[in-house]
Protein backbone atom coordinates (compact mmCIF):
# COMPACT_ATOMS: atom_id res chain seq x y z
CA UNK A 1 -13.58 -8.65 -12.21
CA UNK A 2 -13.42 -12.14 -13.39
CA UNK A 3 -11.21 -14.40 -10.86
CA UNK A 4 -7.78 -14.28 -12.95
CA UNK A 5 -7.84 -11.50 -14.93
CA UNK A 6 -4.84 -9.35 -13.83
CA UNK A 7 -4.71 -7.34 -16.73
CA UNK A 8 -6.52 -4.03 -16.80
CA UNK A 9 -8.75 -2.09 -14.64
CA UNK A 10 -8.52 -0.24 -11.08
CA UNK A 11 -7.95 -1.98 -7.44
CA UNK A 12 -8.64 -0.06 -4.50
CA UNK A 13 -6.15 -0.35 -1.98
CA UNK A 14 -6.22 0.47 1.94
CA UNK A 15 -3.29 2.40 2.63
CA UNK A 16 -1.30 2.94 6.28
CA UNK A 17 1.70 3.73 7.61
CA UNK A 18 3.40 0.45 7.89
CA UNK A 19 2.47 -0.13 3.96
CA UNK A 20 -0.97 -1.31 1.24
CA UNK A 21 -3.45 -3.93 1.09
CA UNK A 22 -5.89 -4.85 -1.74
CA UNK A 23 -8.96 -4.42 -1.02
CA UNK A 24 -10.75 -4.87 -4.37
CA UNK A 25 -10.56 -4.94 -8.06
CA UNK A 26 -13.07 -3.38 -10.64
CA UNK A 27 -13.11 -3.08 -14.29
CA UNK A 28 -13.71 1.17 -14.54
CA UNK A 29 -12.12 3.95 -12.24
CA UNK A 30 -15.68 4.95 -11.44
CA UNK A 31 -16.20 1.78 -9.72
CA UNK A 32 -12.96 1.68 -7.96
CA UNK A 33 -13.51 5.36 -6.63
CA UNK A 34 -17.33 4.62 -5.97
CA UNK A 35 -15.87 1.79 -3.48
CA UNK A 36 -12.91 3.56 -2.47
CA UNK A 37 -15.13 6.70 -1.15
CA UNK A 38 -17.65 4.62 0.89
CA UNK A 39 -14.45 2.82 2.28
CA UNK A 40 -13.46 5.98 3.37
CA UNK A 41 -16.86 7.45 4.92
CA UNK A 42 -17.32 3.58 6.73
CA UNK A 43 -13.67 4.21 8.29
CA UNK A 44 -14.54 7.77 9.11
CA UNK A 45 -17.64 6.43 11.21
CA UNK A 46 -15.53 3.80 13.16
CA UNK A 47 -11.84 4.76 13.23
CA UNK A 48 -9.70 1.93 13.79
CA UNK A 49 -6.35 3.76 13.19
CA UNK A 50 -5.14 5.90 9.84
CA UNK A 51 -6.57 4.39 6.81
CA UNK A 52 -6.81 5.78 3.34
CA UNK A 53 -8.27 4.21 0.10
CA UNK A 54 -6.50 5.24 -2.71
CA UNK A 55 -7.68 4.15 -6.03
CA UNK A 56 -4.47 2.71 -8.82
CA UNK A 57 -4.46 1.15 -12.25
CA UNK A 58 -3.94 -2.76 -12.45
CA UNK A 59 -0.81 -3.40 -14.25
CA UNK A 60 0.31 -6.43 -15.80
CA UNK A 61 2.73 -8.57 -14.13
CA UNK A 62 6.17 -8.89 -15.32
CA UNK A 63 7.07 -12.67 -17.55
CA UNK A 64 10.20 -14.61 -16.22
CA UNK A 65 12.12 -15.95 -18.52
């Protein structure tokens, strides 16, 4: 995606016990799970501890007033 679009699509996200990190952004889910999935087989090959790539919706960030 575009560098400041937050609005919209999918971001894959590495997830462990101690909490989330974004890994990516795409603009479809079949992206995002595409990426997420080969994550997941490239972490399965070298295991550096429990991580799992989920795949969640972008959402728009909250205005302050």
């Amino acid at each position: 995606m575009p560098e400041g679009t937050e609005v919209g699509g999918f971001k894959v996200v590495a997830a462990t016990l101690f909490g989330g990190i974004e890994v990516a952004r795409y603009p479809t889910l079949e992206q995002a799970e595409w990426r997420a999935k080969q994550l997941a087989a490239e972490a399965e090959r070298s295991p550096r501890g429990y991580i799992q790539y989920l795949v969640k919706p972008v959402r728009e960030r909250k205005k302050r007033s």
